[in-house]
N, C-alpha and C. Protein backbone atom coordinates (compact mmCIF):
# COMPACT_ATOMS: atom_id res chain seq x y z
N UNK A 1 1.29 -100.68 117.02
CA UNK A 1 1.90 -101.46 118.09
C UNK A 1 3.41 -101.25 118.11
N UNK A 2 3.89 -100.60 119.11
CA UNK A 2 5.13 -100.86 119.27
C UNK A 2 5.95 -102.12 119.74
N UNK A 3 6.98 -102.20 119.51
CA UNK A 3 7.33 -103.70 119.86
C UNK A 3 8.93 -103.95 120.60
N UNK A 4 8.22 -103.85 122.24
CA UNK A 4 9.25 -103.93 123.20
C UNK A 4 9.95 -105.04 123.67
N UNK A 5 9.35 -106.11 123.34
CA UNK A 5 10.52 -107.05 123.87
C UNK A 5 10.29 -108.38 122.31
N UNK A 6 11.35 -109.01 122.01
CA UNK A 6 10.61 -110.29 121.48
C UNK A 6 11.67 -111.58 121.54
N UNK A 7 11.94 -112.40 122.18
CA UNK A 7 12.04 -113.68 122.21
C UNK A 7 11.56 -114.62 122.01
N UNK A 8 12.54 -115.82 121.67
CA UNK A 8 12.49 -117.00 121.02
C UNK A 8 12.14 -117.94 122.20
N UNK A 9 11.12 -119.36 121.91
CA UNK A 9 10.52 -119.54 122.93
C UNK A 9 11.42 -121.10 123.08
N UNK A 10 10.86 -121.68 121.88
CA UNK A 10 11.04 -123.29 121.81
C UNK A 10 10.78 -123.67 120.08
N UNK A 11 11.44 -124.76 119.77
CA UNK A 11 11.69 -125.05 118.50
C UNK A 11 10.99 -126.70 118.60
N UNK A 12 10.05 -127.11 118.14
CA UNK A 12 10.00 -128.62 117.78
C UNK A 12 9.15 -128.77 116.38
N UNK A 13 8.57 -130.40 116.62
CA UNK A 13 8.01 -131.14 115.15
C UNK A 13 6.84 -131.32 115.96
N UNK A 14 6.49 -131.26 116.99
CA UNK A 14 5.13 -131.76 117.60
C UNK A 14 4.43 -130.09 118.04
N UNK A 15 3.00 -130.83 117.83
CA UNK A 15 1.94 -129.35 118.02
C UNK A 15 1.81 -129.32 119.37
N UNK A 16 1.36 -130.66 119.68
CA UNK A 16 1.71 -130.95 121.64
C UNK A 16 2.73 -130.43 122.43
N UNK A 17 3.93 -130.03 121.49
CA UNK A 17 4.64 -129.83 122.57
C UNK A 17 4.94 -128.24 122.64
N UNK A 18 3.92 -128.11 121.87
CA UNK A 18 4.29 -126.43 121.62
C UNK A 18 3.78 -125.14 123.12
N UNK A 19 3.75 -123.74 123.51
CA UNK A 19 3.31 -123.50 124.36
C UNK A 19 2.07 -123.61 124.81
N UNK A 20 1.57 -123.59 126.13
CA UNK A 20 0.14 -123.57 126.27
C UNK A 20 -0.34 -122.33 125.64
N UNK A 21 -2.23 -122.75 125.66
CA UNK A 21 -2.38 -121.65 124.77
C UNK A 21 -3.35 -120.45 125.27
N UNK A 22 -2.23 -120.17 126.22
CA UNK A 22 -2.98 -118.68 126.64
C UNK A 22 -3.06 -117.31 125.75
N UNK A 23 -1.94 -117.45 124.83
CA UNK A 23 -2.18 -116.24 124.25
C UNK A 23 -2.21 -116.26 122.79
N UNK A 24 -2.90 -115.46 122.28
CA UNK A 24 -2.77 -115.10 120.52
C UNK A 24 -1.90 -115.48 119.93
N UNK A 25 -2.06 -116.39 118.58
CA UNK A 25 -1.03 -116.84 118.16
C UNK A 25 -1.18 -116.40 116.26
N UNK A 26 -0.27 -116.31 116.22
CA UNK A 26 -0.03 -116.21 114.79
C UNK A 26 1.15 -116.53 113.50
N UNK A 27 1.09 -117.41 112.92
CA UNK A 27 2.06 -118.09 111.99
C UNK A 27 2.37 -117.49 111.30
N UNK A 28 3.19 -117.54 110.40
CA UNK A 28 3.75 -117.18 109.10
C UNK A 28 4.70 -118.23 108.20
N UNK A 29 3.79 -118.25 107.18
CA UNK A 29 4.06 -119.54 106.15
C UNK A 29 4.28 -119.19 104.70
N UNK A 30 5.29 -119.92 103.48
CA UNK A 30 5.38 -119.45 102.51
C UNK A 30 6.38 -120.67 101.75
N UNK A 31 6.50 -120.13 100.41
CA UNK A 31 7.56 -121.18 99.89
C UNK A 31 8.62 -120.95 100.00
N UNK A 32 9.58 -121.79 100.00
CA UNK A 32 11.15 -121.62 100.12
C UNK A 32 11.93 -120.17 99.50
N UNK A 33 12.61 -119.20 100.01
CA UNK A 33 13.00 -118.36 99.62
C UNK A 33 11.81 -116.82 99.62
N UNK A 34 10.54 -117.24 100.04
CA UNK A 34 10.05 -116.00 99.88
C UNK A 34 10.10 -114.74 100.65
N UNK A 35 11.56 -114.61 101.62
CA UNK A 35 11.74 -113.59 102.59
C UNK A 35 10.67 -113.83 103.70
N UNK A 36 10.46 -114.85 104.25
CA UNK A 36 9.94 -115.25 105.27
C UNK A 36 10.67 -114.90 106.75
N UNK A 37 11.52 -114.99 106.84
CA UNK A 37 12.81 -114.53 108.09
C UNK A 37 12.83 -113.18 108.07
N UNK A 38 13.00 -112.66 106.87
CA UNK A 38 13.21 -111.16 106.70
C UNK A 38 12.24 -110.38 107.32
N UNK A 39 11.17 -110.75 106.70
CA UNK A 39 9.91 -109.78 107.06
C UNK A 39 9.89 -110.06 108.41
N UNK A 40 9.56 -111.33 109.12
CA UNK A 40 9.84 -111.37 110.40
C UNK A 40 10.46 -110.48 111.08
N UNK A 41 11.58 -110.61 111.10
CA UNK A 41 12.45 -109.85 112.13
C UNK A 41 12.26 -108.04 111.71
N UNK A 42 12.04 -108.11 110.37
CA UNK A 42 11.30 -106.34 110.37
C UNK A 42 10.19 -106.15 110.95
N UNK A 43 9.40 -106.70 111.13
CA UNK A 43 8.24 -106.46 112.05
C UNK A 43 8.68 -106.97 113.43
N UNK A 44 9.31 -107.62 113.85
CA UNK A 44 9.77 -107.10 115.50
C UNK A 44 10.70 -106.70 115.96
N UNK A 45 11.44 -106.03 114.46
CA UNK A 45 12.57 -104.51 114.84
C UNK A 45 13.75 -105.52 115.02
N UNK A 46 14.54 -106.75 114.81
CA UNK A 46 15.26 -107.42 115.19
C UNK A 46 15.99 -108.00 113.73
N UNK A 47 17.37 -108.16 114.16
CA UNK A 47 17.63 -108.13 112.83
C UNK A 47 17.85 -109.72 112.76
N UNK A 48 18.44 -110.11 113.57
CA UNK A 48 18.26 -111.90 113.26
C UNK A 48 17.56 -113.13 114.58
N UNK A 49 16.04 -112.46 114.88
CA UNK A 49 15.38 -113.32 115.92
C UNK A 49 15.22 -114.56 114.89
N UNK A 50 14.88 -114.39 113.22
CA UNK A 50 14.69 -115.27 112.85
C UNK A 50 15.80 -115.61 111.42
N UNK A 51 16.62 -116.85 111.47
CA UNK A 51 17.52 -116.81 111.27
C UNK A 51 17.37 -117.01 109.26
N UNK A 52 17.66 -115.81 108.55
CA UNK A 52 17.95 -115.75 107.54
C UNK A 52 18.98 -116.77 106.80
N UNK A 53 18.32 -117.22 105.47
CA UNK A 53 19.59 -118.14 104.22
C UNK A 53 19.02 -118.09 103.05
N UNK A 54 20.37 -117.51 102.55
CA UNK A 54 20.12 -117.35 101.06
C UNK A 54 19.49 -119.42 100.47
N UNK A 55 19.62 -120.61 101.30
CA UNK A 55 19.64 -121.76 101.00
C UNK A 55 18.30 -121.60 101.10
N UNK A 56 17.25 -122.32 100.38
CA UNK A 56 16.03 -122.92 100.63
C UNK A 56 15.62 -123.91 101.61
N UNK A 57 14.67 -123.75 101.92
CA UNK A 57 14.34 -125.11 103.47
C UNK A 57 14.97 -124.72 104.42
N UNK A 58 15.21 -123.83 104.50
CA UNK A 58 16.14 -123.76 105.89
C UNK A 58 15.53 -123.77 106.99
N UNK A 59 14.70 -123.30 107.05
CA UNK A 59 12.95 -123.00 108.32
C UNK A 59 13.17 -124.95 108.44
N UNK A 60 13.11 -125.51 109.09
CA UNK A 60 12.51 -127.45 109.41
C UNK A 60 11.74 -127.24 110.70
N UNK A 61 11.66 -126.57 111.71
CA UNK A 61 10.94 -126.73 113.17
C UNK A 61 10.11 -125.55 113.00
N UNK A 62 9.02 -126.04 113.91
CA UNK A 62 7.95 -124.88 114.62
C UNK A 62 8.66 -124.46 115.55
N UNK A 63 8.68 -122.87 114.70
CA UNK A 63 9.61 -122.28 116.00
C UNK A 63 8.85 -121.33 116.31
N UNK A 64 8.62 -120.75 117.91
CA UNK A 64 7.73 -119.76 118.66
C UNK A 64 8.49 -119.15 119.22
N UNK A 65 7.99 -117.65 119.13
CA UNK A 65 8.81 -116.48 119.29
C UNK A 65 7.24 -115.67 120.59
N UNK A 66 8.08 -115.17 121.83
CA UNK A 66 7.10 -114.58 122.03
C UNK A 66 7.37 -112.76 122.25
N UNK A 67 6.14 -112.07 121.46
CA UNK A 67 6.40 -111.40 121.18
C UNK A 67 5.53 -109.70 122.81
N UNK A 68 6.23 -108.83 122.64
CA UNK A 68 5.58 -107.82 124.15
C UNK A 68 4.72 -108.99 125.31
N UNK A 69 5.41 -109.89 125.44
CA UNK A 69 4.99 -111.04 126.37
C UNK A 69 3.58 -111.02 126.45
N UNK A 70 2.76 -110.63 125.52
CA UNK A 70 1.62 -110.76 125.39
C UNK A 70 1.33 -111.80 123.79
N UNK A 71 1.90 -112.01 122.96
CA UNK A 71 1.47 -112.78 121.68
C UNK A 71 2.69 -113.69 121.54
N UNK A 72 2.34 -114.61 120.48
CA UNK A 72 3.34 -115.73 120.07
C UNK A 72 3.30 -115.22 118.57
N UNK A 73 4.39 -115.27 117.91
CA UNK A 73 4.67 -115.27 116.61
C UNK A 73 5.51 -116.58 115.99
N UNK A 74 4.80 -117.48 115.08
CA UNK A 74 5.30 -119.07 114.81
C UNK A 74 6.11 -118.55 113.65
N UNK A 75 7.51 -119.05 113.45
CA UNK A 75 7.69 -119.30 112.05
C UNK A 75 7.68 -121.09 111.57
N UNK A 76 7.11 -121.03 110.56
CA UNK A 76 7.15 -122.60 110.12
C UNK A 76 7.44 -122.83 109.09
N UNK A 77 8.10 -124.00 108.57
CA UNK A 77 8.72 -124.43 107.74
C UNK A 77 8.00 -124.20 106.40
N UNK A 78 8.74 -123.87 105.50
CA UNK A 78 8.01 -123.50 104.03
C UNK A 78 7.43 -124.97 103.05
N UNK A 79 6.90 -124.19 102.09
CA UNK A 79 6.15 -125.20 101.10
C UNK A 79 6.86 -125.71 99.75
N UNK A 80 6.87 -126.59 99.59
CA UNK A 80 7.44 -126.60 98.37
C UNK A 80 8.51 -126.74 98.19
N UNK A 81 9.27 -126.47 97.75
CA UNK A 81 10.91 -126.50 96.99
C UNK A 81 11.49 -126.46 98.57
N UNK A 82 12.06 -128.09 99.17
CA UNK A 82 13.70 -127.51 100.37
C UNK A 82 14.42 -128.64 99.70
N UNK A 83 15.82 -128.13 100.25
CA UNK A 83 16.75 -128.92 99.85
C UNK A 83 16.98 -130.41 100.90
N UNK A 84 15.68 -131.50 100.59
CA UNK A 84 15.72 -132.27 101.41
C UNK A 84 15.04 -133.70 100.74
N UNK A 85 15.13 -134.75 101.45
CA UNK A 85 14.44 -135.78 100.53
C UNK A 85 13.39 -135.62 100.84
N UNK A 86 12.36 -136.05 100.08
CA UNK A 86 10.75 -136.65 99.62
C UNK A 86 9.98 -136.95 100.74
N UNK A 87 10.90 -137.77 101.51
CA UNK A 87 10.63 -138.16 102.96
C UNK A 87 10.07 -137.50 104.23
N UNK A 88 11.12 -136.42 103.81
CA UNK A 88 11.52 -135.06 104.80
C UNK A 88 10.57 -134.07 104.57
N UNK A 89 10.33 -133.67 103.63
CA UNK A 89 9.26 -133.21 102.61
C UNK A 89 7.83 -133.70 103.17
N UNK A 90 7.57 -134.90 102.83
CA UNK A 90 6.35 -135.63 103.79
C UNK A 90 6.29 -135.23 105.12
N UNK A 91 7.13 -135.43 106.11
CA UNK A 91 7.48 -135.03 107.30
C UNK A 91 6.91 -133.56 107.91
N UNK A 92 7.56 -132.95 107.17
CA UNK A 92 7.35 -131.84 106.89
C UNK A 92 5.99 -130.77 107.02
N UNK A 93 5.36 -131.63 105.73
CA UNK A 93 3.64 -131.36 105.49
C UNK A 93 2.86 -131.86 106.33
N UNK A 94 2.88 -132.82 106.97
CA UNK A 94 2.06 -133.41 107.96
C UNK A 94 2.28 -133.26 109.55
N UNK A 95 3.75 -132.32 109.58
CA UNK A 95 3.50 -131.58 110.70
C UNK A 95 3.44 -129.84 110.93
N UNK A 96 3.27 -129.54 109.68
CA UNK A 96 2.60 -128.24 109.79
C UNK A 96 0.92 -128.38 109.64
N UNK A 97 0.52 -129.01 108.82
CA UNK A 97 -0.72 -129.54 108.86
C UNK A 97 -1.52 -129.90 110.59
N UNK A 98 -0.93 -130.68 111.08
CA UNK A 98 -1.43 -130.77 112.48
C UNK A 98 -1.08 -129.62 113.35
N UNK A 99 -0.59 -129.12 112.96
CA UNK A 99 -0.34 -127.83 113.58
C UNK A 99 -0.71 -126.74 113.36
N UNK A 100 -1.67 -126.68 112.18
CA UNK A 100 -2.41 -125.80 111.73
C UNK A 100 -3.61 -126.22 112.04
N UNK A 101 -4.17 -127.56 112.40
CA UNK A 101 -5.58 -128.05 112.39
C UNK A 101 -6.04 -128.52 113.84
N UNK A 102 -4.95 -127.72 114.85
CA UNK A 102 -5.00 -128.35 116.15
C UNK A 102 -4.52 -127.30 117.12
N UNK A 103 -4.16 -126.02 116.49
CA UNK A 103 -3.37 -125.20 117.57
C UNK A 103 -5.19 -124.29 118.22
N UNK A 104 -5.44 -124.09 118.99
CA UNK A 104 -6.54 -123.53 119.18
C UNK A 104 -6.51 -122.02 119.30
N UNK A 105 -4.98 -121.64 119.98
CA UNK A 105 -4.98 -120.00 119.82
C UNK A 105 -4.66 -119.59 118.69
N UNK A 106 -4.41 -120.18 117.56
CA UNK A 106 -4.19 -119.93 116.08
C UNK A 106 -5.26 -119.06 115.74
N UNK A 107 -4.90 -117.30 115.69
CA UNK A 107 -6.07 -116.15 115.52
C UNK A 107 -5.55 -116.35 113.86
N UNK A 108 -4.47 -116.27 113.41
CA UNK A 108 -4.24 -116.02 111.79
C UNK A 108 -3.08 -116.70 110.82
N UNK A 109 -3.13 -117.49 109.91
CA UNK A 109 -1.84 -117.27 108.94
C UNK A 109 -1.65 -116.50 108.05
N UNK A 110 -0.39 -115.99 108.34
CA UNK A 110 0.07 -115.23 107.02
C UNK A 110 0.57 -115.83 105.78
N UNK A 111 0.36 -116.04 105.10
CA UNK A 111 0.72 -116.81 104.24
C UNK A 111 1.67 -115.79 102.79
N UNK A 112 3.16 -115.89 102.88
CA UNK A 112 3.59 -114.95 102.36
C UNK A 112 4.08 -115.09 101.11
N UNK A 113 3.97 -114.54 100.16
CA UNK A 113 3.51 -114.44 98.41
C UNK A 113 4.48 -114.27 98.18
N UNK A 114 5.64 -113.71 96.95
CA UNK A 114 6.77 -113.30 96.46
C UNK A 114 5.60 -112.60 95.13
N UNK A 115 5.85 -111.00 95.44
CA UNK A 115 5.16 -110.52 94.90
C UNK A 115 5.64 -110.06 93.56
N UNK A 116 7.14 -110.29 92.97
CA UNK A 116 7.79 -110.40 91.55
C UNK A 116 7.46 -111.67 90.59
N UNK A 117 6.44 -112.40 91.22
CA UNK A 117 5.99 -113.65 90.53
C UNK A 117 4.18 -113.55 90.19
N UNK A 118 4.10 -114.22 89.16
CA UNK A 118 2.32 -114.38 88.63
C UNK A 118 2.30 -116.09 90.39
N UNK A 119 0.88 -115.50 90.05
CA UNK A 119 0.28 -116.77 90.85
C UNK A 119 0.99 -117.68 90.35
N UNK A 120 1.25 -118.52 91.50
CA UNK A 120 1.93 -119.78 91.27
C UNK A 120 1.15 -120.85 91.83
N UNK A 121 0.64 -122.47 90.93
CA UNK A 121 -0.07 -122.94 91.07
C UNK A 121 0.26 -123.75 93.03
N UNK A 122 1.24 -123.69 93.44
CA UNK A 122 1.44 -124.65 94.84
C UNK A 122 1.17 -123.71 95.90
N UNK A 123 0.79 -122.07 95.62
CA UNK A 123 0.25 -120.94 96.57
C UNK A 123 -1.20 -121.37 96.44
N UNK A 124 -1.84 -121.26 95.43
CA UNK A 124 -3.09 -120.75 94.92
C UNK A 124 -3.72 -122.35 95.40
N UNK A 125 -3.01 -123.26 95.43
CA UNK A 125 -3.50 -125.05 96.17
C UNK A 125 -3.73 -124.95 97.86
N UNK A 126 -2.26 -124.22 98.07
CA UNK A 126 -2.47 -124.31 99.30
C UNK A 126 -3.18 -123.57 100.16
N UNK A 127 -3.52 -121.88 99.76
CA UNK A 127 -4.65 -121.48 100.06
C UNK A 127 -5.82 -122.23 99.96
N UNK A 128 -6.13 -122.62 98.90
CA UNK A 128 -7.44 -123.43 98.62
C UNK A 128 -7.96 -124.26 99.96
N UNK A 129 -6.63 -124.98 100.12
CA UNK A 129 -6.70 -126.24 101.21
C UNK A 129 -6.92 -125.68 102.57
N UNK A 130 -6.74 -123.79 102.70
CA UNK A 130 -6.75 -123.32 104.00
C UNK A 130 -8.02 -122.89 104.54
N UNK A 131 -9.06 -122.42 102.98
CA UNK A 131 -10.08 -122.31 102.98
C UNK A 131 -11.27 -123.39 103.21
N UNK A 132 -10.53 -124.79 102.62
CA UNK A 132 -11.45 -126.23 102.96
C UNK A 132 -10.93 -126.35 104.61
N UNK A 133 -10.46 -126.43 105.01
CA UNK A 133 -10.18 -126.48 106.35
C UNK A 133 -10.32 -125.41 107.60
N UNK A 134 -11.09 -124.14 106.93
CA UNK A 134 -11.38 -123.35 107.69
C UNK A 134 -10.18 -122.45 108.79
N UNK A 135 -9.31 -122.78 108.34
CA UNK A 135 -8.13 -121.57 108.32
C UNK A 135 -8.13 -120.63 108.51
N UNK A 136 -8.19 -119.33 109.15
CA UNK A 136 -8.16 -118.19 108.57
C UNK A 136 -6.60 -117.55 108.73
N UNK A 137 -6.83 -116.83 106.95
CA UNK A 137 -5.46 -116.86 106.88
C UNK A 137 -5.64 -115.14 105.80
N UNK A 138 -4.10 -114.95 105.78
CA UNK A 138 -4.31 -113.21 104.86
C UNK A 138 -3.02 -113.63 104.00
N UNK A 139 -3.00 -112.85 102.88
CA UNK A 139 -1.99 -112.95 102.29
C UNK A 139 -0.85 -111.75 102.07
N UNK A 140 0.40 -112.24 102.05
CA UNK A 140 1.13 -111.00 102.43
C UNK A 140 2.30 -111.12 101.04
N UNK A 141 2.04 -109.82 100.89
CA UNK A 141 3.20 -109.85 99.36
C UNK A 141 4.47 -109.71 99.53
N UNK A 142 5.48 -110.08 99.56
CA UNK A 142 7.00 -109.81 99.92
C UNK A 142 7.71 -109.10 98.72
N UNK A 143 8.79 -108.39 99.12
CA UNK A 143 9.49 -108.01 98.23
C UNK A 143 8.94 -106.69 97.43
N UNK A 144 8.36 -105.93 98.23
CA UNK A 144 7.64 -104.71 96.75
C UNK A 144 8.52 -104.03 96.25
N UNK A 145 9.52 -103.91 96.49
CA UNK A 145 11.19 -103.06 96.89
C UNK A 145 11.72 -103.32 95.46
N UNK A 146 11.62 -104.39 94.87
CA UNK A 146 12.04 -104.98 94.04
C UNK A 146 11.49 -104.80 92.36
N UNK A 147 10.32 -104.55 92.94
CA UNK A 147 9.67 -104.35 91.02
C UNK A 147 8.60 -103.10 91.01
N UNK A 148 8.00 -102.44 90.40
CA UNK A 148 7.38 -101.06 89.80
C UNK A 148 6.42 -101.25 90.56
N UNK A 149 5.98 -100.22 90.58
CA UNK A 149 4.55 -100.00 90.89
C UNK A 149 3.82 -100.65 90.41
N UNK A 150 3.84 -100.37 89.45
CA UNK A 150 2.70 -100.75 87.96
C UNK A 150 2.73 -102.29 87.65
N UNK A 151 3.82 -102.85 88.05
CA UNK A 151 3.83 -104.46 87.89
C UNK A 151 3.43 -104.91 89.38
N UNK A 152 3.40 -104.28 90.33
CA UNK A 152 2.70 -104.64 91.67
C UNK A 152 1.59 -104.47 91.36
N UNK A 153 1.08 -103.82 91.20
CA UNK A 153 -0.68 -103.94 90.94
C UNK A 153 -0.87 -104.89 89.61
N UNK A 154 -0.27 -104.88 88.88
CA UNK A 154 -0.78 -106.26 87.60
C UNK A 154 -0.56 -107.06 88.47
N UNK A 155 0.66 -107.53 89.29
CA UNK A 155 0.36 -108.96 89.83
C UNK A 155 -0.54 -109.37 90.70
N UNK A 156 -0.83 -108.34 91.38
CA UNK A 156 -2.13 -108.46 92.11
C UNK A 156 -3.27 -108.57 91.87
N UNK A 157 -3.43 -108.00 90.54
CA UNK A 157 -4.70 -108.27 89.73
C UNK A 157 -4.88 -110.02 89.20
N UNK A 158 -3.80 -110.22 89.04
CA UNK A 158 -3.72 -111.81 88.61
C UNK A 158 -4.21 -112.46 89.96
N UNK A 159 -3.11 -112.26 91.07
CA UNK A 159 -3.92 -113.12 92.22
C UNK A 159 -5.47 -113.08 92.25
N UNK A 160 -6.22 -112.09 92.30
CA UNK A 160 -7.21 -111.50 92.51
C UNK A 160 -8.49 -112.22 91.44
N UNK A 161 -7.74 -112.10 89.90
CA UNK A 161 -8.43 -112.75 89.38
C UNK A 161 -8.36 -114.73 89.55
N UNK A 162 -7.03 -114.95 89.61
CA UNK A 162 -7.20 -116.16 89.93
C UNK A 162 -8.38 -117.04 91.23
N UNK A 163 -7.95 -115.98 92.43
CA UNK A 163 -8.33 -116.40 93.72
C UNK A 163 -9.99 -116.43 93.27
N UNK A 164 -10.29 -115.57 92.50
CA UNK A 164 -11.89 -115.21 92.34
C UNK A 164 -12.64 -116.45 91.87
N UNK A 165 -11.68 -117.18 91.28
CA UNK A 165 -12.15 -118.49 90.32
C UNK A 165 -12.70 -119.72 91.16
N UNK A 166 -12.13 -119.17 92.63
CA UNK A 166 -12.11 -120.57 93.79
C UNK A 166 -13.47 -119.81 95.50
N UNK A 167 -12.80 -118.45 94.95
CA UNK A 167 -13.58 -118.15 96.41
C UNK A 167 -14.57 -117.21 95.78
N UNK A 168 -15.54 -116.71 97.04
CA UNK A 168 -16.86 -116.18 96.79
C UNK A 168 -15.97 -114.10 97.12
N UNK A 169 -15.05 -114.53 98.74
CA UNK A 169 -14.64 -113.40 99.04
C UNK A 169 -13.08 -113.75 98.86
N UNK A 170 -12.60 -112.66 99.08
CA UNK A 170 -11.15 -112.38 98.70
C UNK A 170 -10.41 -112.11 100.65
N UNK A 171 -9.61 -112.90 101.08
CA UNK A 171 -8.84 -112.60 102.55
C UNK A 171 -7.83 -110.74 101.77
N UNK A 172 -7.80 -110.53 103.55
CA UNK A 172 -6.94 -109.53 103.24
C UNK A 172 -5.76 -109.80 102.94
N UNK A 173 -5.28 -108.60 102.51
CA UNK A 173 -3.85 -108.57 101.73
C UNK A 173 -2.86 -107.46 101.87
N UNK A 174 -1.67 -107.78 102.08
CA UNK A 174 -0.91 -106.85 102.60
C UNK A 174 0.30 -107.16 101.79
N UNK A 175 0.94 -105.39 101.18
CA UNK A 175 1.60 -105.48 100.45
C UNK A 175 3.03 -104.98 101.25
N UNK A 176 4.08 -105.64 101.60
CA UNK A 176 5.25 -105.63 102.15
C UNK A 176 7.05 -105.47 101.33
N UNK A 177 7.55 -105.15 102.53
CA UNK A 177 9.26 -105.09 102.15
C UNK A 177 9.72 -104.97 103.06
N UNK A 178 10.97 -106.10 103.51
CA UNK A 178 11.21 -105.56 104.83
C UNK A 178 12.73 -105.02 104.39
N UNK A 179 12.90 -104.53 103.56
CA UNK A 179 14.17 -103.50 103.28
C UNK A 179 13.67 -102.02 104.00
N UNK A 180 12.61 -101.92 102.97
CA UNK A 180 12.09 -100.70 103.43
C UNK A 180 10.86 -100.07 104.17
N UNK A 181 10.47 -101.26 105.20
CA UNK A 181 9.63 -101.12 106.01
C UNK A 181 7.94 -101.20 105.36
N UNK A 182 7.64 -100.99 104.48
CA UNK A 182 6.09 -101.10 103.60
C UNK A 182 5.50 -101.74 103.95
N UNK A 183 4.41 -101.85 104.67
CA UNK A 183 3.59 -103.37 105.12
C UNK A 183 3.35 -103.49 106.69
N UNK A 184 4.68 -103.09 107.33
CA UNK A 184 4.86 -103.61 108.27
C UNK A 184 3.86 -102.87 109.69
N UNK A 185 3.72 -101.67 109.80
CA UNK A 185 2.95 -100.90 109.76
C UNK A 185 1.24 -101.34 110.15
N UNK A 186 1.24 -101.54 109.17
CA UNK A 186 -0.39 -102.44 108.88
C UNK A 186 -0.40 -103.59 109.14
N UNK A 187 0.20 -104.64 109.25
CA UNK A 187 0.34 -105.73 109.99
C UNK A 187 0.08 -105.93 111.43
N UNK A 188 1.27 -104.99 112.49
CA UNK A 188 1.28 -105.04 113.52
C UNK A 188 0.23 -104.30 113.47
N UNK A 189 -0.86 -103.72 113.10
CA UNK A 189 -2.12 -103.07 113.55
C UNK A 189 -3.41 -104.23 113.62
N UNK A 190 -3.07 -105.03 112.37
CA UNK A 190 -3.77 -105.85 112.13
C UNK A 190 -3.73 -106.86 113.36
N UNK A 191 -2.38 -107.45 113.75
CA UNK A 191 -2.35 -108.22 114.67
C UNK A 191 -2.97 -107.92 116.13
N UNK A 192 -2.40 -106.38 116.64
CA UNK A 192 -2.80 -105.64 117.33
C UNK A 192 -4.59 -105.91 117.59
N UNK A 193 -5.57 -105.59 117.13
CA UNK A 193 -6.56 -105.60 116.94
C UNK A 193 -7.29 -107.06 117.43
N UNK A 194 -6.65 -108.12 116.62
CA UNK A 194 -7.35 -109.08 117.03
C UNK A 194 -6.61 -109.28 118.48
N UNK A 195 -5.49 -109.30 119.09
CA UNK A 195 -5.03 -109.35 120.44
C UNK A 195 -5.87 -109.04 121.33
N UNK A 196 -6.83 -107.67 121.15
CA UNK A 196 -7.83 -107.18 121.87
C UNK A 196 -8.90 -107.69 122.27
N UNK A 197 -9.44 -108.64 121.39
CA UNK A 197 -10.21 -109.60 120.98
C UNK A 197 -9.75 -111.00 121.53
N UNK A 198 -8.83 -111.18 121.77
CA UNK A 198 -8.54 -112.25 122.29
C UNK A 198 -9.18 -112.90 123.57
N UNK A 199 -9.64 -114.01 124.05
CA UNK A 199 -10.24 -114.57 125.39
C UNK A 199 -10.24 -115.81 125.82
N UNK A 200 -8.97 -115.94 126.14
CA UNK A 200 -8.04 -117.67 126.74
C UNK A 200 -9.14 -118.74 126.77
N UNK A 201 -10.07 -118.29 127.50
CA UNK A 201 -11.13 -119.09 128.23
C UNK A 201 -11.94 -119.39 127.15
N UNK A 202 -12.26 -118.95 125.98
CA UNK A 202 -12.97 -119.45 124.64
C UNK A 202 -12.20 -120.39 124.20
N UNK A 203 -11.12 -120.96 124.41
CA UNK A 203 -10.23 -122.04 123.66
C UNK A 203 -9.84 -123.89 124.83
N UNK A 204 -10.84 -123.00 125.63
CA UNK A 204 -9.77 -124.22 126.87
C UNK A 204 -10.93 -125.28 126.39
């Protein structure tokens, strides 16, 4: 898929108020700091549609990007660790949650890993919770740029064995960098694909 146009649509806290849902939609979710912005804007060739910080939490709104005026691309606020109160935090979870359990053109989450780390128990929960709720979601490794070969595939073997402990099958997985493009490739193919598949009128 090449990728000719992509704009920013609308930013809120409500799933209601988000676009109608004529077209394919697809999120991207992760914990604080896991190059969530980055990879973004490398996969739609843009260097700041989605606004990068070295600060944690910085993502707070559902923000929709639409992408060759045919798909929506969500970024949403991360998991775990922001620099915010408890409150906010609550806030937070319970409106990505309805917004994950209510968007109807929702074809996929990405759910994006920091692939210089062993499974970490608040990934390996919140998948869990995506699978009880019937989610469908893939997992995407960030950062390969950063550590060996050989320690990319051990860590993957850990996910792999961990995930095995909870599920019967394993979601796909995609190993990324948006320094140096790795991943990105196979993604937009991936997305591509189900777009094709797409049919408004199955959701109304």
């Amino acid at each position: 898929m090449k990728i000719k146009s992509a704009e920013f649509v609308i930013s809120n806290t409500d799933y209601k108020l988000c676009p109608k849902e004529t077209h394919p939609e697809y999120a991207f979710i992760g914990r604080s700091n896991v190059g969530k912005s980055s990879l973004i804007n490398a996969l739609v060739n843009r260097k700041n549609l989605a606004k990068t910080s070295g600060k944690p939490g910085k993502t707070q709104l559902i923000n929709h990007f639409k992408i060759n005026d045919s798909w929506f691309l969500v970024d949403l606020p991360g998991y775990g660790y922001a620099s915010t109160s408890k409150t906010n935090r609550e806030m937070f979870k319970e409106m990505i949650n309805k917004y994950l359990l209510n968007r109807k053109n929702l074809i996929c989450l990405f759910v994006l890993l920091d692939i210089r780390h062993n499974p970490q128990s608040i990934d390996l929960e919140f998948m869990e919770k995506m699978g009880q709720e019937k989610i469908p979601f893939v997992m995407v490794f960030t950062k390969s740029d950063k550590i060996s070969q050989t320690q990319i595939s051990k860590n993957i073997k850990l996910y792999k064995t961990e995930m095995l402990k909870q599920w019967e099958y394993l979601p796909d997985m995609f190993i990324t960098s948006s320094e140096n493009q790795n991943g990105i490739s196979e993604i937009l193919k991936f997305i591509e694909e189900y777009n094709e598949e797409f049919n408004p009128t199955l959701i109304q």
